[in-house]
N, C-alpha and C. Protein backbone atom coordinates (compact mmCIF):
# COMPACT_ATOMS: atom_id res chain seq x y z
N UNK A 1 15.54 10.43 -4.02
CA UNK A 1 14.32 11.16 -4.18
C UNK A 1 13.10 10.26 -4.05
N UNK A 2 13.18 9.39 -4.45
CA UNK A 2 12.32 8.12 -4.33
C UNK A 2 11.46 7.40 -3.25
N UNK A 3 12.58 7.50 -2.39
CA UNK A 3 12.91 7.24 -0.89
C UNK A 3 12.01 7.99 -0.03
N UNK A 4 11.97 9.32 -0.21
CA UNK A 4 11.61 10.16 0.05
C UNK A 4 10.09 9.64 0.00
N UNK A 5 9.49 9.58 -1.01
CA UNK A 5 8.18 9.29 -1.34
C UNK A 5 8.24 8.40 -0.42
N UNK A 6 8.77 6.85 -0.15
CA UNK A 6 8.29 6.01 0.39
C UNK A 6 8.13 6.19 1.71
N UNK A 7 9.17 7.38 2.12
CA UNK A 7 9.22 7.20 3.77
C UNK A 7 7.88 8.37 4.30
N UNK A 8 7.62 8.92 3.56
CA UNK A 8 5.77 9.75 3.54
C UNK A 8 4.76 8.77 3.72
N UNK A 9 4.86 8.07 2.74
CA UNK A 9 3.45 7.18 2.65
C UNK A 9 3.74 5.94 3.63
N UNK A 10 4.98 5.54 3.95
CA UNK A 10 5.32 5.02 5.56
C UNK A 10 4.44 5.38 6.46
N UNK A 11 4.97 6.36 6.20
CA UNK A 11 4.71 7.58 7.97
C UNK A 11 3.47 7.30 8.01
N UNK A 12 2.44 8.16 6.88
CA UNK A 12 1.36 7.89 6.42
C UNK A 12 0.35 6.71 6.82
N UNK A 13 0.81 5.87 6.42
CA UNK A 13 0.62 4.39 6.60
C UNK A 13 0.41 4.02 8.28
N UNK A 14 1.14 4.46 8.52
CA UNK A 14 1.36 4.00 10.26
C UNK A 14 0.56 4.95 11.04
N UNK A 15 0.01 6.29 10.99
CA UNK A 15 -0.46 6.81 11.44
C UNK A 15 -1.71 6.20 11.10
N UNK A 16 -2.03 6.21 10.12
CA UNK A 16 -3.60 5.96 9.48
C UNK A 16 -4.06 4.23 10.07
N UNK A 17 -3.27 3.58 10.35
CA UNK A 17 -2.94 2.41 11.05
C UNK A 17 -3.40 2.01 12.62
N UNK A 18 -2.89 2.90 12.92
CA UNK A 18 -3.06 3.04 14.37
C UNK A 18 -4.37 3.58 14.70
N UNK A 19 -4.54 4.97 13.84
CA UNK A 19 -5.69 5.48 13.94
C UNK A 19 -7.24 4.34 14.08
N UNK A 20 -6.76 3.54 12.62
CA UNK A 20 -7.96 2.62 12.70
C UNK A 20 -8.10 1.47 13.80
N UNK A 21 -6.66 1.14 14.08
CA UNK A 21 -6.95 0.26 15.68
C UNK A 21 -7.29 0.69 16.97
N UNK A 22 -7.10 2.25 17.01
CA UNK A 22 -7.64 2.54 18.37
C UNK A 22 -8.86 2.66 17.56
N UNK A 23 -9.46 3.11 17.08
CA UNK A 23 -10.66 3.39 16.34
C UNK A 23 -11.77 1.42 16.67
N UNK A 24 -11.00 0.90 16.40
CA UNK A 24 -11.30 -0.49 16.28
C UNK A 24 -11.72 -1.16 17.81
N UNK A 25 -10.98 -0.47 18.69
CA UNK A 25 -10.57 -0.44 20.13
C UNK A 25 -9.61 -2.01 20.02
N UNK A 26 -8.38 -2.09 19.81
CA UNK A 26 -8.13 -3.54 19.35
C UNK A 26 -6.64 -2.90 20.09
N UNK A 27 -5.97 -3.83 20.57
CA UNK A 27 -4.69 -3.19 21.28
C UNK A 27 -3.21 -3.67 19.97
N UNK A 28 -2.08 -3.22 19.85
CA UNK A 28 -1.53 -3.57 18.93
C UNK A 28 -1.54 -5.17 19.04
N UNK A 29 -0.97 -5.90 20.53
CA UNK A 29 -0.97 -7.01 20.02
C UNK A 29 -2.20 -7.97 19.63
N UNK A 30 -3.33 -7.68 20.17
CA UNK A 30 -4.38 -8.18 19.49
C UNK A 30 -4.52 -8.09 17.83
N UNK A 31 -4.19 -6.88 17.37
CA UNK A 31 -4.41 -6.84 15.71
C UNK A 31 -3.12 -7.88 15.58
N UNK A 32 -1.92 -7.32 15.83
CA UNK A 32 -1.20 -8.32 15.28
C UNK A 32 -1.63 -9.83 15.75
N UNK A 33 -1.91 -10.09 16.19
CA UNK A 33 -2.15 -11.78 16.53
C UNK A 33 -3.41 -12.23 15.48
N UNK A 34 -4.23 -11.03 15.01
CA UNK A 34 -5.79 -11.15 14.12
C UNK A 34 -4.59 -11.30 12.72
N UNK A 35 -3.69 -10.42 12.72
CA UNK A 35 -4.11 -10.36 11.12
C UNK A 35 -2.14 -11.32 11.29
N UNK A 36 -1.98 -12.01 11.63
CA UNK A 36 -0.64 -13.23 11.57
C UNK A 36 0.68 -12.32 11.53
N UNK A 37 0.81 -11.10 11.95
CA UNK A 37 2.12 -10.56 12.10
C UNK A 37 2.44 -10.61 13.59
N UNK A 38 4.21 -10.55 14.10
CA UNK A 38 4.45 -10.49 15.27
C UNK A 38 4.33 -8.94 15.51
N UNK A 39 4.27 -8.73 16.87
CA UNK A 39 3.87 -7.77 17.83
C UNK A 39 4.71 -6.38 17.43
N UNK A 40 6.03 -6.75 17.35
CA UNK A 40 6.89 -5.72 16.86
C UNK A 40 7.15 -5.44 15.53
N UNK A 41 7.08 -6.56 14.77
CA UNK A 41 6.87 -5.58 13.04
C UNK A 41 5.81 -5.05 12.91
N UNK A 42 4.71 -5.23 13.59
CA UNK A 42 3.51 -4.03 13.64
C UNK A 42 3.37 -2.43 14.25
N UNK A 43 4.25 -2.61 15.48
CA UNK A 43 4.95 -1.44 16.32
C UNK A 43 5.92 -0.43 14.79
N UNK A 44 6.49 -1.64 14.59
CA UNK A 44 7.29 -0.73 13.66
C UNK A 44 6.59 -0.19 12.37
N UNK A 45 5.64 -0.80 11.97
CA UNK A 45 4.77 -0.12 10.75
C UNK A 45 3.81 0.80 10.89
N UNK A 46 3.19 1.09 12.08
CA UNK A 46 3.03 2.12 13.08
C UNK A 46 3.59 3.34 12.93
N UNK A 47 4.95 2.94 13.21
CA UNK A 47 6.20 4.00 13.53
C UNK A 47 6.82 4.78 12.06
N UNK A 48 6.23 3.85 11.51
CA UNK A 48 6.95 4.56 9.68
C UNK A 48 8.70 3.57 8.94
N UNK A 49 8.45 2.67 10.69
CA UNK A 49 10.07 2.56 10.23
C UNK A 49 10.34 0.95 9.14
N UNK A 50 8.76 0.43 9.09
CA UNK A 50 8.97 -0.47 7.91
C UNK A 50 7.85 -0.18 7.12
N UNK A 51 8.05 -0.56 5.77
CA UNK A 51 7.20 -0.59 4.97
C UNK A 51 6.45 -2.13 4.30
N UNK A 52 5.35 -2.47 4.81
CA UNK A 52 4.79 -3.70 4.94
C UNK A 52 4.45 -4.20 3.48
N UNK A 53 4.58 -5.80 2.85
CA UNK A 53 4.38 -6.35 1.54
C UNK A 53 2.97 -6.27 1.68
N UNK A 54 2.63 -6.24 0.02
CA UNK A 54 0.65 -6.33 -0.13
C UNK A 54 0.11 -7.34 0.65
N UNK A 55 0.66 -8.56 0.77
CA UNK A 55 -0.10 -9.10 1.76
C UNK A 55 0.03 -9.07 2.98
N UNK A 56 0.87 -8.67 3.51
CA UNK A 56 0.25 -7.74 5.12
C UNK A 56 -0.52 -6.86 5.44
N UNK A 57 -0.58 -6.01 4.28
CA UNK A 57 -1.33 -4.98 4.01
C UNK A 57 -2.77 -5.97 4.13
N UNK A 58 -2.97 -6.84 3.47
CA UNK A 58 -4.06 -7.35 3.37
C UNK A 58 -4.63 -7.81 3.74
N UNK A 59 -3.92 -8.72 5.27
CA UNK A 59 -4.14 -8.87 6.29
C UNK A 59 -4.62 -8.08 7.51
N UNK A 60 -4.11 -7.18 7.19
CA UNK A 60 -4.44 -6.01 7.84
C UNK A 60 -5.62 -5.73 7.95
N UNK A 61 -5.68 -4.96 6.80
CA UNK A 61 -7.14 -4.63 6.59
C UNK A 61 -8.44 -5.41 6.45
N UNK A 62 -8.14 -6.88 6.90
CA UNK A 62 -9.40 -7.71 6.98
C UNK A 62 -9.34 -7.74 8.53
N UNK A 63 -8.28 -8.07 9.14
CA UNK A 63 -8.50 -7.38 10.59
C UNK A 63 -9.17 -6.64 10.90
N UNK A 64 -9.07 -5.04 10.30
CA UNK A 64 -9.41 -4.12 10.97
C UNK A 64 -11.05 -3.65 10.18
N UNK A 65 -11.00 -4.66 9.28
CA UNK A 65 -12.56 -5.06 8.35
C UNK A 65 -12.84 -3.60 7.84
N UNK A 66 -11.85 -3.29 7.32
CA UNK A 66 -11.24 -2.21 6.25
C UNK A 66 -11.04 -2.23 4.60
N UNK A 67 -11.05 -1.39 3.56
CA UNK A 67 -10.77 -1.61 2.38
C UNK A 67 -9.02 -1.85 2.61
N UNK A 68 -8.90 -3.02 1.78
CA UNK A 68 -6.82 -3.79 1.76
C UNK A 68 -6.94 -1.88 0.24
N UNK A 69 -7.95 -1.36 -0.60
CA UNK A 69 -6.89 -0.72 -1.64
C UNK A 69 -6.80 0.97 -0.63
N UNK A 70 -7.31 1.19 0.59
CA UNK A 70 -7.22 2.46 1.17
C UNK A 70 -5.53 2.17 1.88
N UNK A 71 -5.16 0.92 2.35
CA UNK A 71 -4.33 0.77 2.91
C UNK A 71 -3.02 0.74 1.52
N UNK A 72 -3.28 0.27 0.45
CA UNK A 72 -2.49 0.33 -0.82
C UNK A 72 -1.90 1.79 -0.93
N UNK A 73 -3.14 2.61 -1.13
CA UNK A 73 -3.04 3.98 -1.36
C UNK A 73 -2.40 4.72 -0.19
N UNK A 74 -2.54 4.40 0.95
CA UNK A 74 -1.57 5.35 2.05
C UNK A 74 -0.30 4.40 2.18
N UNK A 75 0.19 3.11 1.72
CA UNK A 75 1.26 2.47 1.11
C UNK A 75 2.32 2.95 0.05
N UNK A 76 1.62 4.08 -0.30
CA UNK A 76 2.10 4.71 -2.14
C UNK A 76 2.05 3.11 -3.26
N UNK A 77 1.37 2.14 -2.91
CA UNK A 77 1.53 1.10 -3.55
C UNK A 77 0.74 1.28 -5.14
N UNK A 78 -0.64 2.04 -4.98
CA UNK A 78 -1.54 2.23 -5.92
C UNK A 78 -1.89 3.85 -5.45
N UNK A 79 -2.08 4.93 -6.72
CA UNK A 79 -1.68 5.86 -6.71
C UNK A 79 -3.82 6.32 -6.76
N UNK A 80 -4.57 7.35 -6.11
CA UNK A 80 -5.84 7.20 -6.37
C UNK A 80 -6.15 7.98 -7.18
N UNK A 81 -5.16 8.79 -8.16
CA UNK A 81 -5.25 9.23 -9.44
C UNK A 81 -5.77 8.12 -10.41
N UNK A 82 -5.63 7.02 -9.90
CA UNK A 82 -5.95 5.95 -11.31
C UNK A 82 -7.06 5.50 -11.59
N UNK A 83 -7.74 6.05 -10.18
CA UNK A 83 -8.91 5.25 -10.23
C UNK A 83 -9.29 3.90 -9.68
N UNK A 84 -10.30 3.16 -9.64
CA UNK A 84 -10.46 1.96 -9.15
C UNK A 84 -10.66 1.08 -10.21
N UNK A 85 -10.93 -0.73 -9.74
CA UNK A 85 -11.23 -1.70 -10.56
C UNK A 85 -10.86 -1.84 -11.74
N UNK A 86 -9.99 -0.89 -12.58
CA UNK A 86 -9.52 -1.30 -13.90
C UNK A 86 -7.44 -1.02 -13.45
N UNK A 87 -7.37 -0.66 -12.41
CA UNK A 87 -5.99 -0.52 -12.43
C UNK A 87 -5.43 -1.38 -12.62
N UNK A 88 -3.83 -1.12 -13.15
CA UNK A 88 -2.65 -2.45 -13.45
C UNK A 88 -3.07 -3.02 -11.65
N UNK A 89 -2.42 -1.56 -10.94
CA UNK A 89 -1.88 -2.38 -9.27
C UNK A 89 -3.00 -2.85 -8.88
N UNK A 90 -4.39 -2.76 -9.05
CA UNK A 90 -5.31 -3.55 -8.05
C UNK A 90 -5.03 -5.15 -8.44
N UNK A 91 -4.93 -5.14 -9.95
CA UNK A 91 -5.08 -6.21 -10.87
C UNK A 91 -3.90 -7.31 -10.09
N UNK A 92 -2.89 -6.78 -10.52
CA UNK A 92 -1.86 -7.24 -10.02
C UNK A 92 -1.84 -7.66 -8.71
N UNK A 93 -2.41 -6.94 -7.21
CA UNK A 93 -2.11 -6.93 -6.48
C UNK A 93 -3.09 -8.09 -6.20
N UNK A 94 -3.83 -8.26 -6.59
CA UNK A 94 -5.58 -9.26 -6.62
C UNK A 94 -5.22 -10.35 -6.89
N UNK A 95 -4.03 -10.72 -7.39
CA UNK A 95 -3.86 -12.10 -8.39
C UNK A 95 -3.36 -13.14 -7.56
N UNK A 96 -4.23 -14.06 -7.20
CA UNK A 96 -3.76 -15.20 -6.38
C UNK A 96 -3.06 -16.28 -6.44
N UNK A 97 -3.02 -15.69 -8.25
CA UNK A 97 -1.64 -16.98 -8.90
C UNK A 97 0.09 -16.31 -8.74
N UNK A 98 -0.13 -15.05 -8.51
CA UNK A 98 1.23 -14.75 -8.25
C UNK A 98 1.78 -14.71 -6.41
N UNK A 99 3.14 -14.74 -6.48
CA UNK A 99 3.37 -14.46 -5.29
C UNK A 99 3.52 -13.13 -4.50
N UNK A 100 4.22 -12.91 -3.69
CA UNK A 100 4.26 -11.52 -3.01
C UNK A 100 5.41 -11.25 -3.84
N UNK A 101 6.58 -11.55 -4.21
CA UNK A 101 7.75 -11.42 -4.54
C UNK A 101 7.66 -10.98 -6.24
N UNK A 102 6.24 -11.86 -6.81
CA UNK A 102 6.22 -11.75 -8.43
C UNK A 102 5.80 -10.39 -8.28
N UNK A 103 4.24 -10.32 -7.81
CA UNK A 103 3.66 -8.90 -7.81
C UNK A 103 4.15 -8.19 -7.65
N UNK A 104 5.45 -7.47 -6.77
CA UNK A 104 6.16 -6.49 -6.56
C UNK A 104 7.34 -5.81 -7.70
N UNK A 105 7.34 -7.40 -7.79
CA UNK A 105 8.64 -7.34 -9.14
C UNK A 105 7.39 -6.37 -10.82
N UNK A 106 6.38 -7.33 -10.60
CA UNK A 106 5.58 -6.50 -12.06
C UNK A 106 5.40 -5.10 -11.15
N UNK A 107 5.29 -5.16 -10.16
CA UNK A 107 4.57 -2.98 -9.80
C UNK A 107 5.98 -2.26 -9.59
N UNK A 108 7.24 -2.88 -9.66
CA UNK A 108 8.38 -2.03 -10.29
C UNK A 108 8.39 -1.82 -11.60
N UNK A 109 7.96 -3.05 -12.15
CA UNK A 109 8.63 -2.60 -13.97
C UNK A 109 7.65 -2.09 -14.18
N UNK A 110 6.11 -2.18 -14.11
CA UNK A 110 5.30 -1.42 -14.40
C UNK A 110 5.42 0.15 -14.07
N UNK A 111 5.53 0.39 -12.82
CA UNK A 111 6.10 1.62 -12.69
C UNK A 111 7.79 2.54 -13.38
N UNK A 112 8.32 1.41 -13.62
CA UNK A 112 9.72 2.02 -14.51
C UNK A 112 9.09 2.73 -15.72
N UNK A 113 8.01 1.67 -16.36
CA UNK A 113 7.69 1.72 -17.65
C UNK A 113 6.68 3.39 -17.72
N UNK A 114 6.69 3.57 -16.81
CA UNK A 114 5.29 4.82 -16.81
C UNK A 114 6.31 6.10 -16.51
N UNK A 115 7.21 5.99 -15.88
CA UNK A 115 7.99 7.20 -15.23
C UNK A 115 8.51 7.39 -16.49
N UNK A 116 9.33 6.20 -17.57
CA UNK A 116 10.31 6.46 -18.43
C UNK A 116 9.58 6.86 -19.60
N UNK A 117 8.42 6.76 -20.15
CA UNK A 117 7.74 7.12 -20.76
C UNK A 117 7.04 8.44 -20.42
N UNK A 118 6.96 9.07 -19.73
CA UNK A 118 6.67 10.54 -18.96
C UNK A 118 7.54 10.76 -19.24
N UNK A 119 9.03 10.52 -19.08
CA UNK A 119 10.22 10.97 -19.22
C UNK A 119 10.22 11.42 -20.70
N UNK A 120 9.81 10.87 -21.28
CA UNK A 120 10.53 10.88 -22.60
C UNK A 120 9.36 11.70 -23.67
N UNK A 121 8.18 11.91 -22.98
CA UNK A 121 7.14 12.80 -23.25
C UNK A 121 6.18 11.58 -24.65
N UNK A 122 6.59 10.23 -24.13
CA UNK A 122 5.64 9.23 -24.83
C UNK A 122 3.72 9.40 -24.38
N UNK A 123 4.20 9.49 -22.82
CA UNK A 123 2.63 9.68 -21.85
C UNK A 123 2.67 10.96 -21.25
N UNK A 124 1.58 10.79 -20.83
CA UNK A 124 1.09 12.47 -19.38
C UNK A 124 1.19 11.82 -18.31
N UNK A 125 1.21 12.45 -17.31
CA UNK A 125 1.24 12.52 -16.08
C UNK A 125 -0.51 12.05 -15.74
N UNK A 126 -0.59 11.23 -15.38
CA UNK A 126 -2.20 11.08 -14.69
C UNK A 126 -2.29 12.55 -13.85
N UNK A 127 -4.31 13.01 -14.54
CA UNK A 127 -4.34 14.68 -13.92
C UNK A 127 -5.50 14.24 -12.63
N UNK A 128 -5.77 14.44 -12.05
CA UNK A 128 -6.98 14.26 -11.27
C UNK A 128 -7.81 14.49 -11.86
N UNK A 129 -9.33 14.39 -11.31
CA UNK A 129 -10.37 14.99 -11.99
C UNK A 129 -11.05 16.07 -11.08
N UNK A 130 -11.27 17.04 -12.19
CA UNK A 130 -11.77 18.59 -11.40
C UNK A 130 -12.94 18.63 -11.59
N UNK A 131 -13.81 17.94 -11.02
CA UNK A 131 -15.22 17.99 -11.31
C UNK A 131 -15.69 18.29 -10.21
């Protein structure tokens, strides 16, 4: 079920991707050569069929001289129910003392910790705001 989510905000991801490089007028291999990925893991993140670490993401989006948390959010990485500048994931994702491998590891348990607690009717569900 999970999966599911990720392979949306994939898809997501790669469309919204592309969009901004033709938008950019930048050809794939030019972005990839701007932002240090090879030619074909970019084709493929495009395509939906990988899902790229925060710092590609982040690369990315200084390439394409873009916000790195719009590319988070069509990532499913940071959710825009939360809001900005006080989130765990921006926090986390911002931190230049961790690695790619630490950060991911805290935005699983952080996220275990929020689902299982919803679960268990400790928290709410983040609501949007209807204003």
């Amino acid at each position: 079920m999970a999966k599911g989510k990720v392979s949306n905000a994939v898809g997501t991801l790669g469309d919204y991707l592309k969009e901004q490089r033709t938008s950019a007028q930048l050809s794939l291999r030019q972005l990839a050569e701007q932002a240090g990925v090879s030619n074909p893991y970019l084709s493929q993140i495009e395509r939906g069929l990988r899902k790229p670490s925060a710092e590609v993401l982040q690369q990315l989006a200084k390439a394409l001289r873009i916000s790195a948390e719009q590319l988070y959010i069509r990532a499913g990485i940071v959710s825009p129910d939360e809001g900005t500048g006080g989130s765990v994931e921006l926090a986390v994702l911002g931190d230049p003392a961790l690695t790619e491998r630490q950060k991911q590891s805290l935005l699983d348990v952080y996220q275990s910790f929020i689902a299982m607690n919803i679960a268990t009717g400790e928290a709410q569900p983040p609501v949007a705001d209807e204003d």
